[in-house]
N, C-alpha and C. Protein backbone atom coordinates (compact mmCIF):
# COMPACT_ATOMS: atom_id res chain seq x y z
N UNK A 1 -10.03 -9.81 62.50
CA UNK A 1 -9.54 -11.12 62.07
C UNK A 1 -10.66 -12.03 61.59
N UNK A 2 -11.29 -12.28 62.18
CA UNK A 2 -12.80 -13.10 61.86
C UNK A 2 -13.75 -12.42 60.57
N UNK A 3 -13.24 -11.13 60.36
CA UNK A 3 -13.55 -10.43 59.41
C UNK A 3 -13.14 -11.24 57.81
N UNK A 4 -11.42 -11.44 57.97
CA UNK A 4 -10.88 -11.66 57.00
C UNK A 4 -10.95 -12.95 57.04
N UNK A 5 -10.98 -13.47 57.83
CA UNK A 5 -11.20 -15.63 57.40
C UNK A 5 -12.99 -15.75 56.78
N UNK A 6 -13.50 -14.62 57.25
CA UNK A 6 -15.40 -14.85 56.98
C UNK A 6 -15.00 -14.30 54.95
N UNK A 7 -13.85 -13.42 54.58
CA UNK A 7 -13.88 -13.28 53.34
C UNK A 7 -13.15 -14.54 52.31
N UNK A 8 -12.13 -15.02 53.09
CA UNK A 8 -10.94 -16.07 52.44
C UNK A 8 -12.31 -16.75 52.42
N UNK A 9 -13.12 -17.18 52.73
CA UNK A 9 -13.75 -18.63 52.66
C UNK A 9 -14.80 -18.61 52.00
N UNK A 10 -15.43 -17.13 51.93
CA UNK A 10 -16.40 -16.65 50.92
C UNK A 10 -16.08 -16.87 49.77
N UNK A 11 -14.30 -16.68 49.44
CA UNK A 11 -13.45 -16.46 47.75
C UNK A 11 -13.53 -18.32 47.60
N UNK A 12 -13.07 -18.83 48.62
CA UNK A 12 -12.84 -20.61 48.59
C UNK A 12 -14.51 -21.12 48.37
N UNK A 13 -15.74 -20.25 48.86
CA UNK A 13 -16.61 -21.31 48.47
C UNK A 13 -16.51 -20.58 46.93
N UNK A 14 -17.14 -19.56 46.65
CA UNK A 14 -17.17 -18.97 45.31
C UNK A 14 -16.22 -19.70 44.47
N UNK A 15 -15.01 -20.14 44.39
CA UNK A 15 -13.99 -21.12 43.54
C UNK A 15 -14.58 -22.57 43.35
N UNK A 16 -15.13 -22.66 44.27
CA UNK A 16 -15.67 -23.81 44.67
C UNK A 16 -16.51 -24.42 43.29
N UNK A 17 -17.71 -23.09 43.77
CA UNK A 17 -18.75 -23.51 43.51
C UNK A 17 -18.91 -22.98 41.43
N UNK A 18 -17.48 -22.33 41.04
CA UNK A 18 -17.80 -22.26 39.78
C UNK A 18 -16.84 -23.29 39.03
N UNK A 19 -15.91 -24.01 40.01
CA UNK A 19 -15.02 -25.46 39.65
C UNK A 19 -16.54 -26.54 39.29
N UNK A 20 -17.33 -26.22 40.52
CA UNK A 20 -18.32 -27.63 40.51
C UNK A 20 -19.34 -27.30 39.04
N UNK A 21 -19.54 -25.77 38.84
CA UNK A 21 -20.35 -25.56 38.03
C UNK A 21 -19.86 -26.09 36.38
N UNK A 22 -18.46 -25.38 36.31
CA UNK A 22 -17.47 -25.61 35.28
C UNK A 22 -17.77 -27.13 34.61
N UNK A 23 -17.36 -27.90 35.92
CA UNK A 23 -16.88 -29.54 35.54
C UNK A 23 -18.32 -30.12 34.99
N UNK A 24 -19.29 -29.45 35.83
CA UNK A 24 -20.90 -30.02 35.73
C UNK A 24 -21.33 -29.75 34.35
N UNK A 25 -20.87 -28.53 33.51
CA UNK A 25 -21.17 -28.02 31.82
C UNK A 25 -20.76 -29.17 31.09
N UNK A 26 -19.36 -29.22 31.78
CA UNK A 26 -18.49 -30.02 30.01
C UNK A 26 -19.43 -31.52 30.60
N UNK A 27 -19.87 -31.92 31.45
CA UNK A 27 -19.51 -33.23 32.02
C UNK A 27 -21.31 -33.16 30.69
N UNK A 28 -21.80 -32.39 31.25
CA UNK A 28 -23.10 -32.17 30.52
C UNK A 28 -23.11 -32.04 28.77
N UNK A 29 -22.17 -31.11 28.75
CA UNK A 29 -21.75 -30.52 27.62
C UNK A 29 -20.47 -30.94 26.52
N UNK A 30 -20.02 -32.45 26.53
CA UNK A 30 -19.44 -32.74 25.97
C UNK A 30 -18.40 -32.58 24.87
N UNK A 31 -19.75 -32.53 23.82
CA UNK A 31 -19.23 -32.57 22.67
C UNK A 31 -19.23 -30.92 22.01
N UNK A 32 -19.60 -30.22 22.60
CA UNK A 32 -19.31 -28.90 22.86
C UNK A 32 -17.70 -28.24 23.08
N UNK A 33 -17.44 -29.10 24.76
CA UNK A 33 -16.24 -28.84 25.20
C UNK A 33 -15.34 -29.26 24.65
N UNK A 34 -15.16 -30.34 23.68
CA UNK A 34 -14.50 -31.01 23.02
C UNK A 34 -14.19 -30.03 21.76
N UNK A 35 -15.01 -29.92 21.37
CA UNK A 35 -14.80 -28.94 19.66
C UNK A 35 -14.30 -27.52 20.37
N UNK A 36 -15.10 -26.78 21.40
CA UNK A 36 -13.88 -25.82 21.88
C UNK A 36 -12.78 -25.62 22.01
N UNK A 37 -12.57 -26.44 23.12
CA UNK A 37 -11.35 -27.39 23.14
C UNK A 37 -10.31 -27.22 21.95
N UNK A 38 -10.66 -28.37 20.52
CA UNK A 38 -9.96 -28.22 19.36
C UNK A 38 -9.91 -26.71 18.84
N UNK A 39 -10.21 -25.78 18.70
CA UNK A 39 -10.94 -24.73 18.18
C UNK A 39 -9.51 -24.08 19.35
N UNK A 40 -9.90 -24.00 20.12
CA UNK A 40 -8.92 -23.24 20.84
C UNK A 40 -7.05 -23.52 20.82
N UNK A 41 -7.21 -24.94 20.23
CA UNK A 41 -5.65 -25.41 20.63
C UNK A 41 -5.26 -24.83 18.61
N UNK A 42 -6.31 -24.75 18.07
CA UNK A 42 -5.84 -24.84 16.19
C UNK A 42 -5.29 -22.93 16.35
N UNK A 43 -6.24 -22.65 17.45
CA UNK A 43 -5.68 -20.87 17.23
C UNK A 43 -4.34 -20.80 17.99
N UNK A 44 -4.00 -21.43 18.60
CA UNK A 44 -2.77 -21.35 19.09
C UNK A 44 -1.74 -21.58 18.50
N UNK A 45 -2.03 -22.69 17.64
CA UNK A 45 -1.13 -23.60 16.89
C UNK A 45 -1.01 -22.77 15.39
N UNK A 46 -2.09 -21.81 15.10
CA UNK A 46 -2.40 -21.01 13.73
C UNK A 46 -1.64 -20.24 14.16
N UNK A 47 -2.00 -19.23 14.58
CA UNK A 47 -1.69 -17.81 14.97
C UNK A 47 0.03 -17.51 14.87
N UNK A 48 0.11 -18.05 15.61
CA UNK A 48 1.77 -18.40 14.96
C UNK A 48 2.33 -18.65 13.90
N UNK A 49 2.13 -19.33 13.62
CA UNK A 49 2.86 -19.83 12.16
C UNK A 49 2.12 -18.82 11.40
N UNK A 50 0.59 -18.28 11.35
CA UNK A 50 0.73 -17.23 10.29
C UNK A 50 1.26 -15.89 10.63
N UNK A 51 1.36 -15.76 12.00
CA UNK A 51 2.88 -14.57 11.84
C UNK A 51 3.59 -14.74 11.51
N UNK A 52 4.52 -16.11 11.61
CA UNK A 52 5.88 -16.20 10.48
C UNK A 52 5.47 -16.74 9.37
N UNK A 53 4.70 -16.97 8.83
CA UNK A 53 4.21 -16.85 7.40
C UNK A 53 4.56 -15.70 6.97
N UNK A 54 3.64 -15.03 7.14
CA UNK A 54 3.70 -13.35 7.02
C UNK A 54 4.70 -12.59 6.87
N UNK A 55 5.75 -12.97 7.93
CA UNK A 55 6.91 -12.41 7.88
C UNK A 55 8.04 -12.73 7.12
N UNK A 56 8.20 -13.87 6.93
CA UNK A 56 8.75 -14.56 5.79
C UNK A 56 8.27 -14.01 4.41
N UNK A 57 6.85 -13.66 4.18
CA UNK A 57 6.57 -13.18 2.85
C UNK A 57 6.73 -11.67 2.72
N UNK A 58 6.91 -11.06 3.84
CA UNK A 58 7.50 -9.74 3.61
C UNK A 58 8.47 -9.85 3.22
N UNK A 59 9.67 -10.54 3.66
CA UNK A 59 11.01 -10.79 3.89
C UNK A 59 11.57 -11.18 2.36
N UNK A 60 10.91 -11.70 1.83
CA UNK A 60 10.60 -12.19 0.39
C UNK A 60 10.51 -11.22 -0.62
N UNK A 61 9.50 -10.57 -0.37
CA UNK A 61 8.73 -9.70 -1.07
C UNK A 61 10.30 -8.40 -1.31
N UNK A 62 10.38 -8.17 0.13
CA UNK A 62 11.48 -6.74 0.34
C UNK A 62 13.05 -7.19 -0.48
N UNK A 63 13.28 -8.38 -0.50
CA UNK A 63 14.58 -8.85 -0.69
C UNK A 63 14.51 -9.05 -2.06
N UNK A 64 13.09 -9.40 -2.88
CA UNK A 64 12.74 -9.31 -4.87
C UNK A 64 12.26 -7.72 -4.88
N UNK A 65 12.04 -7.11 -4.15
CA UNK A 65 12.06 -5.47 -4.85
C UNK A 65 13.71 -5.02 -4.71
N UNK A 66 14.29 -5.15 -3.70
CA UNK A 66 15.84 -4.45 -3.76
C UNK A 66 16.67 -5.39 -4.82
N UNK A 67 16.28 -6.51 -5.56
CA UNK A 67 17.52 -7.23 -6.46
C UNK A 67 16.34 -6.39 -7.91
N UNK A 68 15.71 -6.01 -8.14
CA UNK A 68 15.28 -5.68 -8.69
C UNK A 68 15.38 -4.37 -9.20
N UNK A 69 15.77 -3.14 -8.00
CA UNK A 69 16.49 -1.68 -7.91
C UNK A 69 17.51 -2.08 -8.38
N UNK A 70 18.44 -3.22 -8.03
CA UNK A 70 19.79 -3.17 -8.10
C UNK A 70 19.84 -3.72 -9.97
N UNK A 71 18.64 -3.90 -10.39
CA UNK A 71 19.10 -4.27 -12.00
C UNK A 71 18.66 -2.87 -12.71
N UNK A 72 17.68 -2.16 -12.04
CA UNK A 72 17.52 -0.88 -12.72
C UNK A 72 18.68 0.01 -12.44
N UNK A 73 19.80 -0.02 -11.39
CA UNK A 73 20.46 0.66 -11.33
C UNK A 73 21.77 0.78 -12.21
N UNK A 74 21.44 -1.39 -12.83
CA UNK A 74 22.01 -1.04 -13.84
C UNK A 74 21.97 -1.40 -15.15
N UNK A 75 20.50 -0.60 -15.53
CA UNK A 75 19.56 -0.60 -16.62
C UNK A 75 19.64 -1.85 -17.18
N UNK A 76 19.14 -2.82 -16.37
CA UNK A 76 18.61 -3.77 -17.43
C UNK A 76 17.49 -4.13 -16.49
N UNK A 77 16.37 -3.36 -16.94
CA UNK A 77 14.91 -3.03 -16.76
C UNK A 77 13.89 -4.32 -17.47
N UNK A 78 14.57 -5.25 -17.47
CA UNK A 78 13.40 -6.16 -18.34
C UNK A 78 13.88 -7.05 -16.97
N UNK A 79 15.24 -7.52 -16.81
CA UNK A 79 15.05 -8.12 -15.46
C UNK A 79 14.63 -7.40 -14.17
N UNK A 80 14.69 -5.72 -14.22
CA UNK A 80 13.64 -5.67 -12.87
C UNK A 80 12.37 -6.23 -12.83
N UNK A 81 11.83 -5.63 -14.08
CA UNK A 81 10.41 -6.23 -14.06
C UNK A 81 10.38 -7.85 -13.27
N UNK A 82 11.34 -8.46 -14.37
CA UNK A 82 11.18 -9.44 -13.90
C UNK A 82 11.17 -10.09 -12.41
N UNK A 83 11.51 -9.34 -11.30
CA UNK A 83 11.77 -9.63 -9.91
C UNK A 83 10.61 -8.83 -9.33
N UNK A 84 10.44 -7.45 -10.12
CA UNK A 84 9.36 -6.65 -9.58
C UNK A 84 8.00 -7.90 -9.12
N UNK A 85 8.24 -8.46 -10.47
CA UNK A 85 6.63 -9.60 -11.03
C UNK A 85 6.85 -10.88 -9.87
N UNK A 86 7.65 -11.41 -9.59
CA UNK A 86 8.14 -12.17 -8.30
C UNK A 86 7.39 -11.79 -7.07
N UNK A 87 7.55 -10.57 -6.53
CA UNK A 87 7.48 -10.26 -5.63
C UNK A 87 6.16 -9.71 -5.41
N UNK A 88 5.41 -9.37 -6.59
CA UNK A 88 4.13 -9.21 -6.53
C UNK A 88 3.11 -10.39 -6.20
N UNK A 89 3.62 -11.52 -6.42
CA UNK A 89 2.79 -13.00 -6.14
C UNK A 89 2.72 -12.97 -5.01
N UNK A 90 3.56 -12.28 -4.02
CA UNK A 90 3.44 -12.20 -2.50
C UNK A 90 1.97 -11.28 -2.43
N UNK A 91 0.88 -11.77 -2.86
CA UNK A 91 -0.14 -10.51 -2.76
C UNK A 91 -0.13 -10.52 -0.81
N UNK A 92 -0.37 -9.07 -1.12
CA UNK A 92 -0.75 -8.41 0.40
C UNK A 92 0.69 -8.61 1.09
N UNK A 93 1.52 -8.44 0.94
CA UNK A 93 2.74 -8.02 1.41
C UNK A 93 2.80 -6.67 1.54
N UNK A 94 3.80 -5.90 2.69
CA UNK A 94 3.94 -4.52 2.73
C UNK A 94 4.88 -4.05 1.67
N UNK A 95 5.60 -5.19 1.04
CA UNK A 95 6.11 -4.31 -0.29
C UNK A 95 5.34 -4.14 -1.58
N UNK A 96 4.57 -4.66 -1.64
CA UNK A 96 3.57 -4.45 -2.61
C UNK A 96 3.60 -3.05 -3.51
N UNK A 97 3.24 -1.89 -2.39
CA UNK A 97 2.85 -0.44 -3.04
C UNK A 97 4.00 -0.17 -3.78
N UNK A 98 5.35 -0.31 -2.97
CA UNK A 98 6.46 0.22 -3.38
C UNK A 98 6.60 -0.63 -5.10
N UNK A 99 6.62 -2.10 -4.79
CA UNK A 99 6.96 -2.78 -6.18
C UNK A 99 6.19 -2.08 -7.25
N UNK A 100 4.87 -1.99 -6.70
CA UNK A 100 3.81 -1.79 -8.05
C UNK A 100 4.91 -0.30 -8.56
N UNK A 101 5.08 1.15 -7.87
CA UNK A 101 5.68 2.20 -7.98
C UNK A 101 6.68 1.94 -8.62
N UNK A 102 7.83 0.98 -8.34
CA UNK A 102 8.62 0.83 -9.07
C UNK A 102 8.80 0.04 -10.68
N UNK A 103 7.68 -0.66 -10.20
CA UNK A 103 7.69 -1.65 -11.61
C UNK A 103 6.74 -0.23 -12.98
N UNK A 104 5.69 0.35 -12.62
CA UNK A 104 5.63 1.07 -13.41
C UNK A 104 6.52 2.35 -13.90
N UNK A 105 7.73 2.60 -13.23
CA UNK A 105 8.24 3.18 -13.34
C UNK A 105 9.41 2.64 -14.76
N UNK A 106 10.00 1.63 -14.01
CA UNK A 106 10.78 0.87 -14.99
C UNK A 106 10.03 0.32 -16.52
N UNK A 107 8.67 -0.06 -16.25
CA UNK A 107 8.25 0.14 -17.96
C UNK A 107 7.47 1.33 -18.47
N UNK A 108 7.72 2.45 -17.98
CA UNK A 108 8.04 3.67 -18.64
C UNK A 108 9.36 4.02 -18.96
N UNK A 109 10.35 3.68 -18.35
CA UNK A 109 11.56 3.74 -19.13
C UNK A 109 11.79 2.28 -20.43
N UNK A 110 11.26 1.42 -20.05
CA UNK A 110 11.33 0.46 -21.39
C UNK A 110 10.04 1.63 -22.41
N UNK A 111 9.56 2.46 -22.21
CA UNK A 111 8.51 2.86 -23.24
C UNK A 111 6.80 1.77 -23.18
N UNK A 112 7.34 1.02 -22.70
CA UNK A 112 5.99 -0.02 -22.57
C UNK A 112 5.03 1.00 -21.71
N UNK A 113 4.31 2.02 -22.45
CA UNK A 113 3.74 3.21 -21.66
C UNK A 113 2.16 2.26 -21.06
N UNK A 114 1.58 1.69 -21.95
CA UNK A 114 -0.13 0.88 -21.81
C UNK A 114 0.37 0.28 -20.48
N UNK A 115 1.58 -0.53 -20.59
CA UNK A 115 1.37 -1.51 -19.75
C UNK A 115 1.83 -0.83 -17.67
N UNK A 116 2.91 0.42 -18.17
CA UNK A 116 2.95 1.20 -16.92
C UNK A 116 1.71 1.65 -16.52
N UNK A 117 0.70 2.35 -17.84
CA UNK A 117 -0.74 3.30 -17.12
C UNK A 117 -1.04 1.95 -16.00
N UNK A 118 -1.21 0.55 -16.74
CA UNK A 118 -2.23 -0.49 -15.88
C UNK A 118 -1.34 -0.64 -14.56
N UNK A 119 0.17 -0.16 -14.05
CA UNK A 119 0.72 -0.63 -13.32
C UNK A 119 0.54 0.50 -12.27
N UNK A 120 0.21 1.24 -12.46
CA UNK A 120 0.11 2.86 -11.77
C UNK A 120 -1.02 2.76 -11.22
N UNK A 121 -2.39 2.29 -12.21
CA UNK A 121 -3.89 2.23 -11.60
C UNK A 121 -3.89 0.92 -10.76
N UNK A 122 -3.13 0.06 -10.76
CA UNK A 122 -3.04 -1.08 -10.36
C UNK A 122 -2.79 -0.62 -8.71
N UNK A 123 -2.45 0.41 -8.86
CA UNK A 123 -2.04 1.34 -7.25
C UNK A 123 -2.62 1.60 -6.53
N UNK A 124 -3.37 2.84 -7.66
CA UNK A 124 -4.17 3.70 -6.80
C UNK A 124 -5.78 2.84 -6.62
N UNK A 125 -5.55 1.49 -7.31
CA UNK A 125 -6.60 0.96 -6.85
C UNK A 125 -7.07 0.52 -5.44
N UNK A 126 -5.89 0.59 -5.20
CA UNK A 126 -5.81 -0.51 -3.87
C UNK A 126 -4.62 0.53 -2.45
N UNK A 127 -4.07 1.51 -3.07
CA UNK A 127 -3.13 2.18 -2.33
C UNK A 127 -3.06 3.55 -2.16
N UNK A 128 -4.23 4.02 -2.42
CA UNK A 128 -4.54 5.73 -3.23
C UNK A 128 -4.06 6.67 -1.78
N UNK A 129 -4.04 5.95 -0.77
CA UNK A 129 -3.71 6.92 0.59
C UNK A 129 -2.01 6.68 0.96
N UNK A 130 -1.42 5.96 0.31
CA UNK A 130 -0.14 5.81 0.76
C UNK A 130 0.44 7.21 0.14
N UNK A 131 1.84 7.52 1.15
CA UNK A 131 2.40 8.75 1.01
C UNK A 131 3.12 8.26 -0.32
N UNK A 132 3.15 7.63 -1.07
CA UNK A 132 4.15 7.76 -2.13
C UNK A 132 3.22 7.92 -3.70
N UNK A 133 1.60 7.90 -3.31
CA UNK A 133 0.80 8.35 -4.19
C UNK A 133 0.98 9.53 -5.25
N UNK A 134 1.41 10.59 -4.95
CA UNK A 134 2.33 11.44 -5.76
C UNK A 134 3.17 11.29 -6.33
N UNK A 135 4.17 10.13 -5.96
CA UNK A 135 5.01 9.79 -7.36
C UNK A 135 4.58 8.47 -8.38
N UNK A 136 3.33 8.14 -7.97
CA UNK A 136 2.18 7.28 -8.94
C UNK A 136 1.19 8.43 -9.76
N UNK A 137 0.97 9.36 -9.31
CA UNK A 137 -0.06 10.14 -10.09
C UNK A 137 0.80 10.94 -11.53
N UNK A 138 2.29 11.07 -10.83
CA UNK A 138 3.24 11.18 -11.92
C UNK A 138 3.26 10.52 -12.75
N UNK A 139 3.83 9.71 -12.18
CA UNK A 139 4.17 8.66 -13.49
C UNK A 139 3.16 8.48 -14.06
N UNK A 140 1.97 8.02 -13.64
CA UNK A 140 0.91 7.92 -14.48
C UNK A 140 0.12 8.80 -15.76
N UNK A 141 0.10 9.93 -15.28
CA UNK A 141 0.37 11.38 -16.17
C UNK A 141 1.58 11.48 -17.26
N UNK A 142 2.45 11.15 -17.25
CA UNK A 142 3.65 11.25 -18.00
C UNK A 142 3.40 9.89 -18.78
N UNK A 143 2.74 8.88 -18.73
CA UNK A 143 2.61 7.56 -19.33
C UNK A 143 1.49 7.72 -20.26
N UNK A 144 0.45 8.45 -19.45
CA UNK A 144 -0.77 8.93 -20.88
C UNK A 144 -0.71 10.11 -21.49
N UNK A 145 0.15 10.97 -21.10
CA UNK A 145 1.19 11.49 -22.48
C UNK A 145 1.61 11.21 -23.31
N UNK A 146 2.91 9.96 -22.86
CA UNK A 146 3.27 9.17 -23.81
C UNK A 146 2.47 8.46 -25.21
N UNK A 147 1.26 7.92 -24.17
CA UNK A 147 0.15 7.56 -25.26
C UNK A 147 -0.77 7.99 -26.33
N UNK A 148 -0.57 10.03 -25.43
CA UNK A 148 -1.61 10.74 -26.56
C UNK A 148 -2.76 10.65 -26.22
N UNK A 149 -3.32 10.35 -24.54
CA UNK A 149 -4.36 10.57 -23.89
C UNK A 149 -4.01 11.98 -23.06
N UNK A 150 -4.30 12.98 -23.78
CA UNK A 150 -4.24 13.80 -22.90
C UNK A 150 -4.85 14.59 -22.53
N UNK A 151 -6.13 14.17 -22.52
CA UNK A 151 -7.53 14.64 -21.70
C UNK A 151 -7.28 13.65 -20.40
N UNK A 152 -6.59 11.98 -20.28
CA UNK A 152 -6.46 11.61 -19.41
C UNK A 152 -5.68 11.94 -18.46
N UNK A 153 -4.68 12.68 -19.13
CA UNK A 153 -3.23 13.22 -18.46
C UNK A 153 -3.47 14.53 -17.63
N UNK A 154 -4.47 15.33 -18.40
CA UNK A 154 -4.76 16.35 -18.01
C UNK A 154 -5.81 16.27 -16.47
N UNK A 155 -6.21 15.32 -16.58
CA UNK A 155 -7.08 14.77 -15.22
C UNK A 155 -6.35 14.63 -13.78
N UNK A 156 -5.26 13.60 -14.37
CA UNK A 156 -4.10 12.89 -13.67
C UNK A 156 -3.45 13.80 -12.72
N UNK A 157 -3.10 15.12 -13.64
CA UNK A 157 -2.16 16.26 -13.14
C UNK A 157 -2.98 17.50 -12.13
N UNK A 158 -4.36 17.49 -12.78
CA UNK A 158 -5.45 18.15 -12.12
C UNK A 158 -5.40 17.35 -10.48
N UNK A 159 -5.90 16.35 -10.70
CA UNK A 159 -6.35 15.33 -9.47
C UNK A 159 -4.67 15.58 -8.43
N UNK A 160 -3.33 15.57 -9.28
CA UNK A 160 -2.38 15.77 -8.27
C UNK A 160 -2.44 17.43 -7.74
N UNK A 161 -2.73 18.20 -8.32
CA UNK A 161 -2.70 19.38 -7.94
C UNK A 161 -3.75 19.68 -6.49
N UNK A 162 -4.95 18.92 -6.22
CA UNK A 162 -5.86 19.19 -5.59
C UNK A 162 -5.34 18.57 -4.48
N UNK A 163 -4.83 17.97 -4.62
CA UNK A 163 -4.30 17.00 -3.62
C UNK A 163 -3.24 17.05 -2.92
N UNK A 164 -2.14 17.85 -3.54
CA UNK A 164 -0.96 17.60 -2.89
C UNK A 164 -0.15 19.12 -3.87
N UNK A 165 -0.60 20.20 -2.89
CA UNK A 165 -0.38 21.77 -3.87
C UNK A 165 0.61 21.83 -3.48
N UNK A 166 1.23 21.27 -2.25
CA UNK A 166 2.78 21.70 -1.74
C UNK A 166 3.86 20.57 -1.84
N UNK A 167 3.57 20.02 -2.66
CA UNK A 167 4.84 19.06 -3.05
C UNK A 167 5.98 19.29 -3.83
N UNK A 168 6.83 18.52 -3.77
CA UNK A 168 7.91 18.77 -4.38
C UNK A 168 7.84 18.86 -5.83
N UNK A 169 7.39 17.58 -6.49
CA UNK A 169 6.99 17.68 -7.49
C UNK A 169 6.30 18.23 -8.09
N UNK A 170 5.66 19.45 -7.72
CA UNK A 170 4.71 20.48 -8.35
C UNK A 170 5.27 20.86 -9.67
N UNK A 171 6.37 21.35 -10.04
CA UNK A 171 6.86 22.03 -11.05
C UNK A 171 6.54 20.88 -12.13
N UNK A 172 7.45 19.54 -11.98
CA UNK A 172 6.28 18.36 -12.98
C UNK A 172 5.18 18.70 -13.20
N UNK A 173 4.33 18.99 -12.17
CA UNK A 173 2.97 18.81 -13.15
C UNK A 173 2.61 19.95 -13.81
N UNK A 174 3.33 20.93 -13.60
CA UNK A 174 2.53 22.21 -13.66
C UNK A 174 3.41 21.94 -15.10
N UNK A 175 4.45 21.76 -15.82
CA UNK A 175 4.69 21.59 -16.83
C UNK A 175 3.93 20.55 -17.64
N UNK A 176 3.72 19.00 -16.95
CA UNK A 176 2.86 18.14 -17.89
C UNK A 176 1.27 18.51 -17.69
N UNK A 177 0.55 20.19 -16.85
CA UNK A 177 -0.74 20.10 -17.39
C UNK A 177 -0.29 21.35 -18.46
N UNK A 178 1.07 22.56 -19.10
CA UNK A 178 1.16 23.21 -20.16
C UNK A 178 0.69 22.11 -20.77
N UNK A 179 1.70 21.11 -21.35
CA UNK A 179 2.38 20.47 -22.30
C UNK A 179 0.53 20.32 -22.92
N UNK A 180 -0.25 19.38 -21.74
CA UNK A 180 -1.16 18.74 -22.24
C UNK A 180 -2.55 20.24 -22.75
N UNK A 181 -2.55 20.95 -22.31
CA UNK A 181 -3.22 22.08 -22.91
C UNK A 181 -2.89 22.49 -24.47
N UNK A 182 -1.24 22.22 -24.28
CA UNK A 182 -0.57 22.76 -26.00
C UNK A 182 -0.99 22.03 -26.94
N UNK A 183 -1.08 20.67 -26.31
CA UNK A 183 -1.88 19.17 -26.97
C UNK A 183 -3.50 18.99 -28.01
N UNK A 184 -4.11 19.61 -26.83
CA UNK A 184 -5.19 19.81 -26.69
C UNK A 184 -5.95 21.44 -27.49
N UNK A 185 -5.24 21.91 -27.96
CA UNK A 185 -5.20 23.58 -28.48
C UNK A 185 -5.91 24.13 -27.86
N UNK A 186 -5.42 24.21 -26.21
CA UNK A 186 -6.26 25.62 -25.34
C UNK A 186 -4.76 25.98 -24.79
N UNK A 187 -4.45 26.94 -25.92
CA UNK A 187 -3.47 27.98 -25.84
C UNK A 187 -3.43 28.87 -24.27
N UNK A 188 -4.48 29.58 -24.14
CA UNK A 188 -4.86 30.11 -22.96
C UNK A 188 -4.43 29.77 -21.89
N UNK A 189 -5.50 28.62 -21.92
CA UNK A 189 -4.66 27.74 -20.89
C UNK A 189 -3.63 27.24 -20.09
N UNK A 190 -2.40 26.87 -20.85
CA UNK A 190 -1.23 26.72 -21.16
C UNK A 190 -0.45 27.89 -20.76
N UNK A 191 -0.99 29.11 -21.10
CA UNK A 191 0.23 30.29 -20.71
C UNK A 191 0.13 30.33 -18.99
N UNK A 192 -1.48 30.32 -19.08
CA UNK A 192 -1.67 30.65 -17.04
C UNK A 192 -1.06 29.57 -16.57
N UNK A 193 -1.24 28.28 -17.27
CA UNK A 193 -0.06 27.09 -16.63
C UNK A 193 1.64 27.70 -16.67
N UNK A 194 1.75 27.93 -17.54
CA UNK A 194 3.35 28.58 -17.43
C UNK A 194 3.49 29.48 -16.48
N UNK A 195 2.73 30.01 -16.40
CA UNK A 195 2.87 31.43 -15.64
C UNK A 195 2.64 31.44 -13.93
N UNK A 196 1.85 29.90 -13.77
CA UNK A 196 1.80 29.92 -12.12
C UNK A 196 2.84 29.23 -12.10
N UNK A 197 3.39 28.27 -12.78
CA UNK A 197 4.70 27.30 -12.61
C UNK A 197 5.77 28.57 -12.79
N UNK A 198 5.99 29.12 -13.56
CA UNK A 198 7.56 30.73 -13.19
C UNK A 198 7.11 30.90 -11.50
N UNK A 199 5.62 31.73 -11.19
CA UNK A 199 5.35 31.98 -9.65
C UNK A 199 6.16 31.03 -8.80
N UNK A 200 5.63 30.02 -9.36
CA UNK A 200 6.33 28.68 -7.77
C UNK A 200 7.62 28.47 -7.80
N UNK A 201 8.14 28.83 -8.98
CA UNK A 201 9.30 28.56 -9.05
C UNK A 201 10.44 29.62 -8.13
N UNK A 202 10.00 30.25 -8.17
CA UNK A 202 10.57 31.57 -7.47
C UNK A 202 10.15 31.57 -6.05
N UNK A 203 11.87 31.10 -5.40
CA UNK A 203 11.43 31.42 -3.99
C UNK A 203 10.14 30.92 -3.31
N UNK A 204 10.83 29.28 -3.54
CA UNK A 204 9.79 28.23 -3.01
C UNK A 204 10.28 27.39 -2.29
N UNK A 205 9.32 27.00 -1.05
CA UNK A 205 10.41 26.10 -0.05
C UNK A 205 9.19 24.71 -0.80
N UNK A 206 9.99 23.61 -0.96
CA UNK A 206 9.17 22.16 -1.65
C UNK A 206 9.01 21.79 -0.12
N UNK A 207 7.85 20.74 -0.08
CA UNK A 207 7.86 19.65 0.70
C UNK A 207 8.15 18.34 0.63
């Protein structure tokens, strides 16, 4: 017993003596404790509101990419853009990757091919590890086709192949790196492209 009152009073001076130490800083330390003080109450008062900031601009962001699907769904692709471009001002939103994906998608179907390539690199600038990177390296390939870069295209389709050999979309590329060989007059080329694309084609499970 005398054991445990010799510890309670050890914990009561120790409280004690870092209350007296505590009060003795700020009392010393003023204008210190004061700006802490503020500093500590602004993160409280921040921190919050920029989580619902944040969340609100997702919320934003997600709700101008889906009215935006819903005008491509029914092709009038000048107003997706137009919502796509909305929702991109939300910079650093989690819909971001998806918009950029979709908005270059939709001006490759307007044919506006220059302005999809910049919407595709606009991606992989900033998004090159997201899982939907494969259907950006597409489109992007199929856009400098369009243009008649197809030493660029031929890169595009290379770089997806190294990267992602078991995808679904393989048969795409393995047709847009023929096409761009036939382009390019390396005949050769072009057939072994045909000829591993028949292989995959046959009795292939996609991922």
């Amino acid at each position: 017993m005398p054991r445990k009152w010799v510890k309670e009073e050890l914990k009561k001076d120790r409280l004690a003596s870092w209350v007296e130490r505590s009060v003795t800083w700020v009392n010393e330390n003023k204008e210190n404790a004061i700006i802490g003080g503020i500093v500590i109450l602004a993160m409280v008062i921040f921190i919050p509101f920029s989580l619902s900031r944040r969340a609100k601009m997702n919320e934003r962001a997600f709700s101008l990419l889906a009215r935006g699907q819903q005008e491509v769904f029914n092709d009038q692709m000048d107003k997706a853009v137009s919502f796509y471009d909305q929702a991109l001002k939300d910079s650093g939103s989690k819909a971001t990757p998806l918009v950029l994906l979709y908005k270059g998608n939709a001006l490759y179907e307007m044919e506006k091919y220059s302005e999809a390539v910049s919407t595709y690199r606009r991606y992989l600038d900033k998004y090159e590890t997201r899982k939907i990177t494969p259907e950006v390296l597409i489109g992007l390939g199929n856009s400098l086709e369009q243009e008649g870069k197809f030493d660029e295209a031929r890169e595009t389709y290379q770089k997806f192949l190294e990267r992602f050999p078991e995808h679904y979309l393989l048969p795409g590329i393995y047709q847009g790196l023929g096409r761009c060989y036939e382009k390019l007059g390396q005949k050769d080329e072009a057939i072994k492209i045909y000829q591993q694309m028949s292989n995959f084609y046959s009795g292939r499970i996609w991922q």
